[in-house]
PDB file of N, CA and C in Angstrom:
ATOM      1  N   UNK A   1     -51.152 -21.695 -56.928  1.00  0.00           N
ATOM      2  CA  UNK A   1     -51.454 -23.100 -56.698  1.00  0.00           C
ATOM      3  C   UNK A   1     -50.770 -23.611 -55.434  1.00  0.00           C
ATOM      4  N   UNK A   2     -49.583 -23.411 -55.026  1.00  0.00           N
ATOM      5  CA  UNK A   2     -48.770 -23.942 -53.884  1.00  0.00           C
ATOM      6  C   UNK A   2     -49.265 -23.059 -53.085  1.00  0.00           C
ATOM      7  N   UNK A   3     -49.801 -21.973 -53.134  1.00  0.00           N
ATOM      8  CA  UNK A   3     -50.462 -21.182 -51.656  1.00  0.00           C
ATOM      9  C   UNK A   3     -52.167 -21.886 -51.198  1.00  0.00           C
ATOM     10  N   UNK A   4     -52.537 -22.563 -51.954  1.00  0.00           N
ATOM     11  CA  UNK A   4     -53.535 -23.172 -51.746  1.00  0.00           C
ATOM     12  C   UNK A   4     -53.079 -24.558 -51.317  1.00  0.00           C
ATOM     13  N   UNK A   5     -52.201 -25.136 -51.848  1.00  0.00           N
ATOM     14  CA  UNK A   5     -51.560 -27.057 -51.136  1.00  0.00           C
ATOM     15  C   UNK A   5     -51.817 -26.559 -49.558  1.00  0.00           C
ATOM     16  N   UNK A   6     -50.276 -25.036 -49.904  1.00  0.00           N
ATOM     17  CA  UNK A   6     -49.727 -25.428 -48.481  1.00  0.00           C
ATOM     18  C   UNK A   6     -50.672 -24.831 -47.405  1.00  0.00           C
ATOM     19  N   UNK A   7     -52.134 -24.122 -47.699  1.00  0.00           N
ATOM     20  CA  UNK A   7     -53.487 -23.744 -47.086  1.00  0.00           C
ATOM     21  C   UNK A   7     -54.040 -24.567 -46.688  1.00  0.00           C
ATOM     22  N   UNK A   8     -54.406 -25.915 -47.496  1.00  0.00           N
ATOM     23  CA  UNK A   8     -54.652 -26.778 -47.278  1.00  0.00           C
ATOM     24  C   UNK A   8     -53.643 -28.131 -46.107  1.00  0.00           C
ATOM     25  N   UNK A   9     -52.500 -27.740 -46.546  1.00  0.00           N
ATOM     26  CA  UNK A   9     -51.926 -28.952 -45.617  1.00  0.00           C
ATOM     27  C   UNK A   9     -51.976 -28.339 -44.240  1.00  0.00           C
ATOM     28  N   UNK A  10     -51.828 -26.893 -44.223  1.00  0.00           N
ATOM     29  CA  UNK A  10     -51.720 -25.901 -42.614  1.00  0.00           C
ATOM     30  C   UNK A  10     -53.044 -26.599 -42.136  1.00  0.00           C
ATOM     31  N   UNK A  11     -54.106 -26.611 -42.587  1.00  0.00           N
ATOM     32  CA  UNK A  11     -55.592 -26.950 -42.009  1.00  0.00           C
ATOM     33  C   UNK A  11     -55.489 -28.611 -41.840  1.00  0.00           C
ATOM     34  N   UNK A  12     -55.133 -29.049 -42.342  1.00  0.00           N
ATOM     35  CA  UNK A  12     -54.542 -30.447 -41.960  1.00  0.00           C
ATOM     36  C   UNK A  12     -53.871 -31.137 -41.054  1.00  0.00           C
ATOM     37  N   UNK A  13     -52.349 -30.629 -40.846  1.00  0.00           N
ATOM     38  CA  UNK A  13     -51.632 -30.340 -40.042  1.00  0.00           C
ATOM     39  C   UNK A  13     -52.572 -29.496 -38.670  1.00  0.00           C
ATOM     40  N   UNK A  14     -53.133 -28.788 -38.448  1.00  0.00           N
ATOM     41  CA  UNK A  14     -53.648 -28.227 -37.304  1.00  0.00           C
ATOM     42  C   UNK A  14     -54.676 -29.075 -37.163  1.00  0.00           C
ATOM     43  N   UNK A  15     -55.576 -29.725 -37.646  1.00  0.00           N
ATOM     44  CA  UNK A  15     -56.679 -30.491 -37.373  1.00  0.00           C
ATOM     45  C   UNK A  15     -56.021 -31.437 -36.413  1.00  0.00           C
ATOM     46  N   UNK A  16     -54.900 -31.751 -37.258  1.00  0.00           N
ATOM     47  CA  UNK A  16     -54.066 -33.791 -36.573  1.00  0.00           C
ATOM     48  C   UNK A  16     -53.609 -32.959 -35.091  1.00  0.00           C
ATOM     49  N   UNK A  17     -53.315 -31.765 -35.177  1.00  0.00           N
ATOM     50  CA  UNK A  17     -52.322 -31.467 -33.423  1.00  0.00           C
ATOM     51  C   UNK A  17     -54.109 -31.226 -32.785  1.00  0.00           C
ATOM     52  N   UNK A  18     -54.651 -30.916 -33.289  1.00  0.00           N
ATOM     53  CA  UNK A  18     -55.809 -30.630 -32.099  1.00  0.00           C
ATOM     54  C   UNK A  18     -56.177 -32.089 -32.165  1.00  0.00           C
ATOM     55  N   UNK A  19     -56.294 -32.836 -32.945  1.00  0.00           N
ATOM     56  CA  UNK A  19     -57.458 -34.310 -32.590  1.00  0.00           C
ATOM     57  C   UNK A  19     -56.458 -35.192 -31.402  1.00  0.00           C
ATOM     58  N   UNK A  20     -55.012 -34.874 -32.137  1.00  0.00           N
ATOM     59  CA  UNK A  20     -54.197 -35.621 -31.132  1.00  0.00           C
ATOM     60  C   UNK A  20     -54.564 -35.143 -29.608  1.00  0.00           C
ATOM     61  N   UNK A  21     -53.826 -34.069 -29.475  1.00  0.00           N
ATOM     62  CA  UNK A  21     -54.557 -33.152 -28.396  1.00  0.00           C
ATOM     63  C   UNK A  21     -55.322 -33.481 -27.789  1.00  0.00           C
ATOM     64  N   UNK A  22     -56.429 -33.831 -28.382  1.00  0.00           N
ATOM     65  CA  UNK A  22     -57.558 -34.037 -27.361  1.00  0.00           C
ATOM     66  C   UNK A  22     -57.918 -35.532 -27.273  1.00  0.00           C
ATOM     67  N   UNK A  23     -57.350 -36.467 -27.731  1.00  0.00           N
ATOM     68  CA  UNK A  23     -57.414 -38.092 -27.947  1.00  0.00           C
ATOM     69  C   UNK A  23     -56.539 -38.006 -26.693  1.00  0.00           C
ATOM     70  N   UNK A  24     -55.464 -37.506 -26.208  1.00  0.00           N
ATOM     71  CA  UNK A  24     -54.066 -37.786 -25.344  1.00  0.00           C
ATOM     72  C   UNK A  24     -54.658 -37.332 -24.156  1.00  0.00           C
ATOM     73  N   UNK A  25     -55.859 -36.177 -24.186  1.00  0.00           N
ATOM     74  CA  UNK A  25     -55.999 -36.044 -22.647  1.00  0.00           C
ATOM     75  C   UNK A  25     -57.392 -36.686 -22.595  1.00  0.00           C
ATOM     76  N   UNK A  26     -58.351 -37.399 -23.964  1.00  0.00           N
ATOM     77  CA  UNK A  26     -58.917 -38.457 -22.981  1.00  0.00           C
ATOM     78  C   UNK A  26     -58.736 -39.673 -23.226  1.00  0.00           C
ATOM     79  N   UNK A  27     -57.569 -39.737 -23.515  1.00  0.00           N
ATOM     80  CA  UNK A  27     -56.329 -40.741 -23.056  1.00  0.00           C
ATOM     81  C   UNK A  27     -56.375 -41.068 -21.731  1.00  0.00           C
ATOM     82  N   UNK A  28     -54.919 -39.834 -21.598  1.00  0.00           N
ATOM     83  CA  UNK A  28     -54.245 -40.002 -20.021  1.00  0.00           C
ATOM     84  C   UNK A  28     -55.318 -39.049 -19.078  1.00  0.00           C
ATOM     85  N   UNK A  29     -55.863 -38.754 -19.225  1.00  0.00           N
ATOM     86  CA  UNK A  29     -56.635 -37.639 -18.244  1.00  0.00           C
ATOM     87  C   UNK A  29     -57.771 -38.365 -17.909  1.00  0.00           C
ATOM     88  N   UNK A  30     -58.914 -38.466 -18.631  1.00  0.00           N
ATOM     89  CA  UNK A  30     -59.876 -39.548 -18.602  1.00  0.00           C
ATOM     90  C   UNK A  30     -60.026 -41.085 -18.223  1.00  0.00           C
ATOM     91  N   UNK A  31     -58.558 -41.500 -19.106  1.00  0.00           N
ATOM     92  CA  UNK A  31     -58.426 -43.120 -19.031  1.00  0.00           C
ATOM     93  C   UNK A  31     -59.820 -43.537 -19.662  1.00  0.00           C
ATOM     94  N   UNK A  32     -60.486 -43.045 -21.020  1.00  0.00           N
ATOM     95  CA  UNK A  32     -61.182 -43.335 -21.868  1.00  0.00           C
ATOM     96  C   UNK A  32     -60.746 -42.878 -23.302  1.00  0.00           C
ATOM     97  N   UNK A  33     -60.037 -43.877 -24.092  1.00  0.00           N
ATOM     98  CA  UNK A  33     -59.823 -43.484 -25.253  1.00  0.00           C
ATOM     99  C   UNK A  33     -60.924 -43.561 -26.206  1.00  0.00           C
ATOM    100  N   UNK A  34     -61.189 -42.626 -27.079  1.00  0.00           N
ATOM    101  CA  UNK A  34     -62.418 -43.150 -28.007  1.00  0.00           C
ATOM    102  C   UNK A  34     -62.188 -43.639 -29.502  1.00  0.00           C
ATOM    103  N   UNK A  35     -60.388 -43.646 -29.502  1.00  0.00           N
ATOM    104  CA  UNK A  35     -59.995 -44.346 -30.871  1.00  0.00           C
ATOM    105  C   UNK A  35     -58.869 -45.127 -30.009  1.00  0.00           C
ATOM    106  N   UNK A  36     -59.010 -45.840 -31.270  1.00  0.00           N
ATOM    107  CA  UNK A  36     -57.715 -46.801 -30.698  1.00  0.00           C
ATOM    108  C   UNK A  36     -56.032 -46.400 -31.057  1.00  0.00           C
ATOM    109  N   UNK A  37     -55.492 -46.941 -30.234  1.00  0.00           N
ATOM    110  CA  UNK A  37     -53.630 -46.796 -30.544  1.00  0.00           C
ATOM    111  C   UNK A  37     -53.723 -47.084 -31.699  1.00  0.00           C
ATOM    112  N   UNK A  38     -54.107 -47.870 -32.978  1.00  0.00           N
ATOM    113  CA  UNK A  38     -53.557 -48.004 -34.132  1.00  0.00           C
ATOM    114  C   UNK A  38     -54.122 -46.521 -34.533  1.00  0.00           C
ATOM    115  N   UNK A  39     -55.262 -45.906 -34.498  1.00  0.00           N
ATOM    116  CA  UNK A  39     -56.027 -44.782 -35.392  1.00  0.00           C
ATOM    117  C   UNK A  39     -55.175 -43.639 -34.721  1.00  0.00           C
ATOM    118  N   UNK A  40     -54.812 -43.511 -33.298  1.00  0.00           N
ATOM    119  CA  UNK A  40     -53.686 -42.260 -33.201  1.00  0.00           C
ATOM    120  C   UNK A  40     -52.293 -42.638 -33.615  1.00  0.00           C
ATOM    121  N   UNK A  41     -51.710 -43.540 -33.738  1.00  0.00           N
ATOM    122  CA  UNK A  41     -50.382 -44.049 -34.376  1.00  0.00           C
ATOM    123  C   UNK A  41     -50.226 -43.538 -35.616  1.00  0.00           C
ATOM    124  N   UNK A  42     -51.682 -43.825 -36.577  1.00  0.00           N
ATOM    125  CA  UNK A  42     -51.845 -43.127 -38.028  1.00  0.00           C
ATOM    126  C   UNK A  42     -51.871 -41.734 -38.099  1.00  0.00           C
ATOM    127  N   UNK A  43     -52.924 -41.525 -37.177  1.00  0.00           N
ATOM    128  CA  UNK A  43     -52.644 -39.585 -37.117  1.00  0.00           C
ATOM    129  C   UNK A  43     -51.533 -39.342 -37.233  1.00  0.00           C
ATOM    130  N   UNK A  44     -50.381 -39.662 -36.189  1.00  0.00           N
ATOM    131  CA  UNK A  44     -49.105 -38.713 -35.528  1.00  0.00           C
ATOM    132  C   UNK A  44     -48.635 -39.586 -36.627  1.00  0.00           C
ATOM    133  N   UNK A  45     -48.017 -40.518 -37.383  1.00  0.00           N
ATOM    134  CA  UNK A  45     -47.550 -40.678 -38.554  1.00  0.00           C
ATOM    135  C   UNK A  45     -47.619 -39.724 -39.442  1.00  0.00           C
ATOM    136  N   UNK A  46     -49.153 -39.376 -39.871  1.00  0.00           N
ATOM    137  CA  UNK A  46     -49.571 -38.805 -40.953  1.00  0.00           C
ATOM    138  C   UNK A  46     -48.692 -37.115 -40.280  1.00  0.00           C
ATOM    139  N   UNK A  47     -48.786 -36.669 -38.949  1.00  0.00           N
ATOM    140  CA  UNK A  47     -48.856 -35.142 -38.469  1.00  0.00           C
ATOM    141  C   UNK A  47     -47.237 -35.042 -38.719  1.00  0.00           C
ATOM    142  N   UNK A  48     -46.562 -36.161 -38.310  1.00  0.00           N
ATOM    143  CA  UNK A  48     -44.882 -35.899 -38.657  1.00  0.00           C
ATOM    144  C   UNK A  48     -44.579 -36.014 -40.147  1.00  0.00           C
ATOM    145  N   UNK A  49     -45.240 -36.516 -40.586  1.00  0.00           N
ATOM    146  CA  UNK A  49     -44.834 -36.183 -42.489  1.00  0.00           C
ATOM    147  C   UNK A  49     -45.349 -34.532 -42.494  1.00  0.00           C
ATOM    148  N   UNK A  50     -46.012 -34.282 -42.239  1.00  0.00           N
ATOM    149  CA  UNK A  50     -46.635 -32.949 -42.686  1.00  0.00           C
ATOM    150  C   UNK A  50     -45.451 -31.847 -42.504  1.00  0.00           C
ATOM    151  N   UNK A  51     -44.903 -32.226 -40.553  1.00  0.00           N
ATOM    152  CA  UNK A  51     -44.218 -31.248 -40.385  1.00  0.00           C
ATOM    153  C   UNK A  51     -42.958 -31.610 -40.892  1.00  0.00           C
ATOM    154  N   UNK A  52     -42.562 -32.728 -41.268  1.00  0.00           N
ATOM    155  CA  UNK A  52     -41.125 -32.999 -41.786  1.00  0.00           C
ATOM    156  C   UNK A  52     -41.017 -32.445 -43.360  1.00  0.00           C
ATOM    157  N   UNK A  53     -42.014 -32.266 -43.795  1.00  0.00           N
ATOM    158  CA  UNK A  53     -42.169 -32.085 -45.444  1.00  0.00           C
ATOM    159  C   UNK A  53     -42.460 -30.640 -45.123  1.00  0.00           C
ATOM    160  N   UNK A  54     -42.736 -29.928 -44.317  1.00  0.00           N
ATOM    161  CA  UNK A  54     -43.296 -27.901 -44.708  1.00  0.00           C
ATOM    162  C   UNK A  54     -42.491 -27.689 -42.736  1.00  0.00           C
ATOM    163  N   UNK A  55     -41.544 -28.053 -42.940  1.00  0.00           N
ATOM    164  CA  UNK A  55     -40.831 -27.123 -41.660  1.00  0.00           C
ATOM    165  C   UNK A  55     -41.263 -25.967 -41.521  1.00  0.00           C
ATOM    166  N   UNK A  56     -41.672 -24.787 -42.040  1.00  0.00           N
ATOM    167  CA  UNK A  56     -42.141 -23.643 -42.418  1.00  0.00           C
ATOM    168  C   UNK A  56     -43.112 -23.452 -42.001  1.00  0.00           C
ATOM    169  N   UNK A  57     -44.393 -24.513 -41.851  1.00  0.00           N
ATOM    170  CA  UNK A  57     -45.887 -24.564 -41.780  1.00  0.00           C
ATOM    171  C   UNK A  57     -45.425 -25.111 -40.227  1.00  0.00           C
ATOM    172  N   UNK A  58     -44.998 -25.976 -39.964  1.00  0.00           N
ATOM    173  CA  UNK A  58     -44.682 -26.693 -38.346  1.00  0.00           C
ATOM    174  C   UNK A  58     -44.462 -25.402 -37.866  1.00  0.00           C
ATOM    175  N   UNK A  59     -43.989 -24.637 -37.755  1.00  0.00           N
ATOM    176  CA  UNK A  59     -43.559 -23.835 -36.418  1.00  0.00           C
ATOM    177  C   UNK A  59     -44.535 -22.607 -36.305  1.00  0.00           C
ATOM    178  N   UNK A  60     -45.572 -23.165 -36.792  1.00  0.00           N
ATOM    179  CA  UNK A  60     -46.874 -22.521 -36.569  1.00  0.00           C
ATOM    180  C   UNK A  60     -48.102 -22.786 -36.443  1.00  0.00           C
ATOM    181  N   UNK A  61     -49.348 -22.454 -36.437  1.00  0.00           N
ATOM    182  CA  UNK A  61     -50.829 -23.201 -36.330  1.00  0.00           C
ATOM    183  C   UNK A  61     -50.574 -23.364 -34.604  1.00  0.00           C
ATOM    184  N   UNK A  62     -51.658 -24.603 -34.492  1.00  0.00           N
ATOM    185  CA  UNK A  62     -51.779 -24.839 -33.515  1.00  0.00           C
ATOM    186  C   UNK A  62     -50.782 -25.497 -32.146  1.00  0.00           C
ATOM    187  N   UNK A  63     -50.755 -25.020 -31.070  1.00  0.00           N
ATOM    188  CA  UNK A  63     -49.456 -25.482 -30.453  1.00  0.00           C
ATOM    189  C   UNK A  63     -48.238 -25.824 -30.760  1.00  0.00           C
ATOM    190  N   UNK A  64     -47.629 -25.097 -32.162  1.00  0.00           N
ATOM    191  CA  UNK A  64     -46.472 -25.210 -32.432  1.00  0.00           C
ATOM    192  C   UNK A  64     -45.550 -25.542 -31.418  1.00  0.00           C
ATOM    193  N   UNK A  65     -44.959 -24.656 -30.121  1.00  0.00           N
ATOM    194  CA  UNK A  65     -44.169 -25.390 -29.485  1.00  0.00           C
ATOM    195  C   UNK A  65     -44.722 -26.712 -28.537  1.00  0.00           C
ATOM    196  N   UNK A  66     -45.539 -27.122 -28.751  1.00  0.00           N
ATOM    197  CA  UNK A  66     -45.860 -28.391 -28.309  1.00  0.00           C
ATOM    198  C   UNK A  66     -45.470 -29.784 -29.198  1.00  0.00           C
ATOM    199  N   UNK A  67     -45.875 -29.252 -29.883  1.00  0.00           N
ATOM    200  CA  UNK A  67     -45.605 -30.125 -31.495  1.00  0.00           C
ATOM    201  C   UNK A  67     -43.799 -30.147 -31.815  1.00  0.00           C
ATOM    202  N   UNK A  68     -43.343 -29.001 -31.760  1.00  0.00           N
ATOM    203  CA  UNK A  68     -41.633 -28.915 -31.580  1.00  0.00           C
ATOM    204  C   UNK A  68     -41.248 -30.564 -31.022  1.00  0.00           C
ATOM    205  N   UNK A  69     -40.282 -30.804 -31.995  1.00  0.00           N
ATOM    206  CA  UNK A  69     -39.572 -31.856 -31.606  1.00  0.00           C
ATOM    207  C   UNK A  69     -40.053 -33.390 -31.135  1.00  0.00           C
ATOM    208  N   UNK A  70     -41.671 -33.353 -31.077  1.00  0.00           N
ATOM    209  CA  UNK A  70     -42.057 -34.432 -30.627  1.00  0.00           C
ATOM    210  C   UNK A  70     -42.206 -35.883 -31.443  1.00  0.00           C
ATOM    211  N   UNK A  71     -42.062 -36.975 -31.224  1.00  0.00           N
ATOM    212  CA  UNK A  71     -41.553 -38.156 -31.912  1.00  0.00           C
ATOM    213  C   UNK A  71     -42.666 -39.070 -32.400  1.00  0.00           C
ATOM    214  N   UNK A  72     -43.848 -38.414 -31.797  1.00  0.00           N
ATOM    215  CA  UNK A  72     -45.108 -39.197 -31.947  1.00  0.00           C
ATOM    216  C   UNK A  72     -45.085 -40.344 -30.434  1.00  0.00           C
ATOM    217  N   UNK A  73     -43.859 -40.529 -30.162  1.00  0.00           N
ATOM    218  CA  UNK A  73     -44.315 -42.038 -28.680  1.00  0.00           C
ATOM    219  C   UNK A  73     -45.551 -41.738 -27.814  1.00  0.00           C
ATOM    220  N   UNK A  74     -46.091 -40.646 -27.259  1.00  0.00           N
ATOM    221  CA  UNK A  74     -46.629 -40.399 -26.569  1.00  0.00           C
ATOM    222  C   UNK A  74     -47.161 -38.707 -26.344  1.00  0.00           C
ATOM    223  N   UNK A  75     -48.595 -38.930 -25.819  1.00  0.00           N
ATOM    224  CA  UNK A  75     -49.009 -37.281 -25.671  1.00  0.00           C
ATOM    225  C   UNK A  75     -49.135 -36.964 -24.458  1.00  0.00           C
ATOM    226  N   UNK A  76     -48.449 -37.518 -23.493  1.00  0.00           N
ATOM    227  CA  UNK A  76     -48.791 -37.397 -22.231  1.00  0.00           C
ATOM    228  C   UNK A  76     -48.461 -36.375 -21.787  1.00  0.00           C
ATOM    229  N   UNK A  77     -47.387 -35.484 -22.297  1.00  0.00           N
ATOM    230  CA  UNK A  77     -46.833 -34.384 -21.848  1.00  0.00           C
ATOM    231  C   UNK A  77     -47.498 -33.166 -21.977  1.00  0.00           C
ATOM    232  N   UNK A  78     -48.855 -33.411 -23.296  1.00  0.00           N
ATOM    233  CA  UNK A  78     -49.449 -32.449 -23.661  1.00  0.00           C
ATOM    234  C   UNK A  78     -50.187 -31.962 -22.895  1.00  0.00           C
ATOM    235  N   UNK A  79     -50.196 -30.533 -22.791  1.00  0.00           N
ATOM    236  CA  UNK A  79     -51.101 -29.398 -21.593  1.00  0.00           C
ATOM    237  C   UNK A  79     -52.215 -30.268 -21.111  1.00  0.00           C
ATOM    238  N   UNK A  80     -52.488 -30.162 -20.567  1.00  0.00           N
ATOM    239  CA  UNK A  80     -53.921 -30.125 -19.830  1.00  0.00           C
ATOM    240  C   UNK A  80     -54.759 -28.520 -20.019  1.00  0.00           C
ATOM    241  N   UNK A  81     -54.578 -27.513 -20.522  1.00  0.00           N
ATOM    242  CA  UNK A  81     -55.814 -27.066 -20.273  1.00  0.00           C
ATOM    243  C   UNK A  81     -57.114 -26.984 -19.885  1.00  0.00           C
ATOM    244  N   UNK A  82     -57.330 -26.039 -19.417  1.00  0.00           N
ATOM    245  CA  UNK A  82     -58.893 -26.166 -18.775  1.00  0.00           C
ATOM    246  C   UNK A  82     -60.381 -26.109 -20.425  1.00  0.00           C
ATOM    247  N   UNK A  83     -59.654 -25.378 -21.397  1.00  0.00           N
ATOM    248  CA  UNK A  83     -59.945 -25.732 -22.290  1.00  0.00           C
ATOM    249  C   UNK A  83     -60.418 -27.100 -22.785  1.00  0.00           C
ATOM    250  N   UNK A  84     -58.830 -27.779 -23.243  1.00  0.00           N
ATOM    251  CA  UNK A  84     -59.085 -28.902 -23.540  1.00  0.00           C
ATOM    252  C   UNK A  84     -59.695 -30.067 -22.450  1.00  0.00           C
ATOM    253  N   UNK A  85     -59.680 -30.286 -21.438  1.00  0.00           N
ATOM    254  CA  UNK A  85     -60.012 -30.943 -20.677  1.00  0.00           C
ATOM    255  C   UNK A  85     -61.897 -30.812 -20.613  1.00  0.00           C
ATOM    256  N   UNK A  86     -62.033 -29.778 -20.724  1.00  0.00           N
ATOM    257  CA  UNK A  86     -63.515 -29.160 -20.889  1.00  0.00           C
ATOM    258  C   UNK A  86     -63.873 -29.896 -21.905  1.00  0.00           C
ATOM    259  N   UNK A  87     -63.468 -29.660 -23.218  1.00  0.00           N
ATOM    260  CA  UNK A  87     -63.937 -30.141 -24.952  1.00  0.00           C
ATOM    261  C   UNK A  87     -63.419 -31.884 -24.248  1.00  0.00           C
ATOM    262  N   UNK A  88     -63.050 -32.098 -23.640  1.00  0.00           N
ATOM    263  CA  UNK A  88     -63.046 -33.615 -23.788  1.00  0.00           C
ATOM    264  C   UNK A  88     -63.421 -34.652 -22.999  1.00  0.00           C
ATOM    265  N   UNK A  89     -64.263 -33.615 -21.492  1.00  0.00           N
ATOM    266  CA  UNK A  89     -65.448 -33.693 -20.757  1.00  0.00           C
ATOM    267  C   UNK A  89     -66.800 -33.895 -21.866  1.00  0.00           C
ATOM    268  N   UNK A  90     -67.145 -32.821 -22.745  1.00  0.00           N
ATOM    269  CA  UNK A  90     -67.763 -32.643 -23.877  1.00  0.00           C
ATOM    270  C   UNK A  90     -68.447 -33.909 -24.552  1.00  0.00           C
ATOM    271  N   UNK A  91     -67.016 -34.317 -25.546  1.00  0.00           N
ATOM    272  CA  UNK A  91     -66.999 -34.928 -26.190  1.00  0.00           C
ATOM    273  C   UNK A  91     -67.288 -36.393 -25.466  1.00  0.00           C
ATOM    274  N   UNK A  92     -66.967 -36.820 -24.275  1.00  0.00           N
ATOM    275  CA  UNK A  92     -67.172 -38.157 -23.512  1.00  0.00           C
ATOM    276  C   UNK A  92     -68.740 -38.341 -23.092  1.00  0.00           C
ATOM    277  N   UNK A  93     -69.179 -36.829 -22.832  1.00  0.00           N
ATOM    278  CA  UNK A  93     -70.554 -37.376 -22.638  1.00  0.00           C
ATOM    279  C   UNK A  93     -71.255 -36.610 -23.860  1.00  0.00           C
ATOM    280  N   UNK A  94     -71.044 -36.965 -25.387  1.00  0.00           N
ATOM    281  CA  UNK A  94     -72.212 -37.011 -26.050  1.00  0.00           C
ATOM    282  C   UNK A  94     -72.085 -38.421 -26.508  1.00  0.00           C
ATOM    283  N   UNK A  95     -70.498 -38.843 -26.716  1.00  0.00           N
ATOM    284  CA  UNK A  95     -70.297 -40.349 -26.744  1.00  0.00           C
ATOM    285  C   UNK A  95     -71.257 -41.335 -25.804  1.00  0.00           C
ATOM    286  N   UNK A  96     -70.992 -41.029 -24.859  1.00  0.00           N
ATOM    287  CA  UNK A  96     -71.410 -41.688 -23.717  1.00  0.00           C
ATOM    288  C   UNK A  96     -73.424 -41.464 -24.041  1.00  0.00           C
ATOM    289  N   UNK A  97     -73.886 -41.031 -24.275  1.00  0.00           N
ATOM    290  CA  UNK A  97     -75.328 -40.499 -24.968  1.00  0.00           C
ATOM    291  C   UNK A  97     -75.585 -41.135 -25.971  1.00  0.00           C
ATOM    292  N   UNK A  98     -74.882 -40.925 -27.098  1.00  0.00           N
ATOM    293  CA  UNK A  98     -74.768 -42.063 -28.184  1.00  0.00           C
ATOM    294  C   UNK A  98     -74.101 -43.029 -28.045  1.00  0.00           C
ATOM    295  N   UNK A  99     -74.226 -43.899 -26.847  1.00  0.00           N
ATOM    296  CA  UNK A  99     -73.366 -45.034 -26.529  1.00  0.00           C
ATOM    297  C   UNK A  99     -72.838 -46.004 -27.257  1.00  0.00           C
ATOM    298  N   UNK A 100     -71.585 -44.732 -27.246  1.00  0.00           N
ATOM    299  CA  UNK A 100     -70.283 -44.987 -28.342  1.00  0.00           C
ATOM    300  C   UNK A 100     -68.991 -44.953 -26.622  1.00  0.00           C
ATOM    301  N   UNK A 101     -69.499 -44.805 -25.863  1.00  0.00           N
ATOM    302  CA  UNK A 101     -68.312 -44.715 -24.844  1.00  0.00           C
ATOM    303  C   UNK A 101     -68.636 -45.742 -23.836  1.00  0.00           C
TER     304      UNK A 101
END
């Protein structure tokens, strides 16, 4: 039963570092957010309980050392990848299509 929670919270926990992730660079990269500061405030709330409650599960999944130590204030520091920057090229123009952007 607890290998399935903590299956479940890992997929959780990695969902919130990638959505953050990619909200922060079309954030600061774009200068088009498509949620607002209160809806990423809730994420990174919700992503620091996760890792404060399964230390164990934090120092793994997705960008663990990115995620290391961070306070929630800000994602500005987060990579730029050509990756992510790509998925959030992506994501701006299907928004922008379904003019949601």
């Amino acid at each position: 039963m607890e290998q399935d929670v903590n299956a479940e919270v890992f997929s959780r926990m990695n969902a919130l570092r990638r959505g953050l992730h990619l909200h922060s660079v079309l954030y600061y990269h774009y200068h088009q957010p498509l949620i607002s500061d209160a809806a990423f405030d809730e994420r990174t709330a919700e992503l620091l309980k996760i890792q404060a409650e399964h230390p164990t599960l934090a120092v793994r999944g997705y960008a663990p050392q990115v995620f290391k130590g961070w306070n929630g204030n800000t994602g500005m520091h987060f990579p730029k990848t050509d990756y992510i920057i790509g998925l959030a090229a992506a994501i701006l123009l299907i928004a922008k299509q379904r003019g949601e952007s």
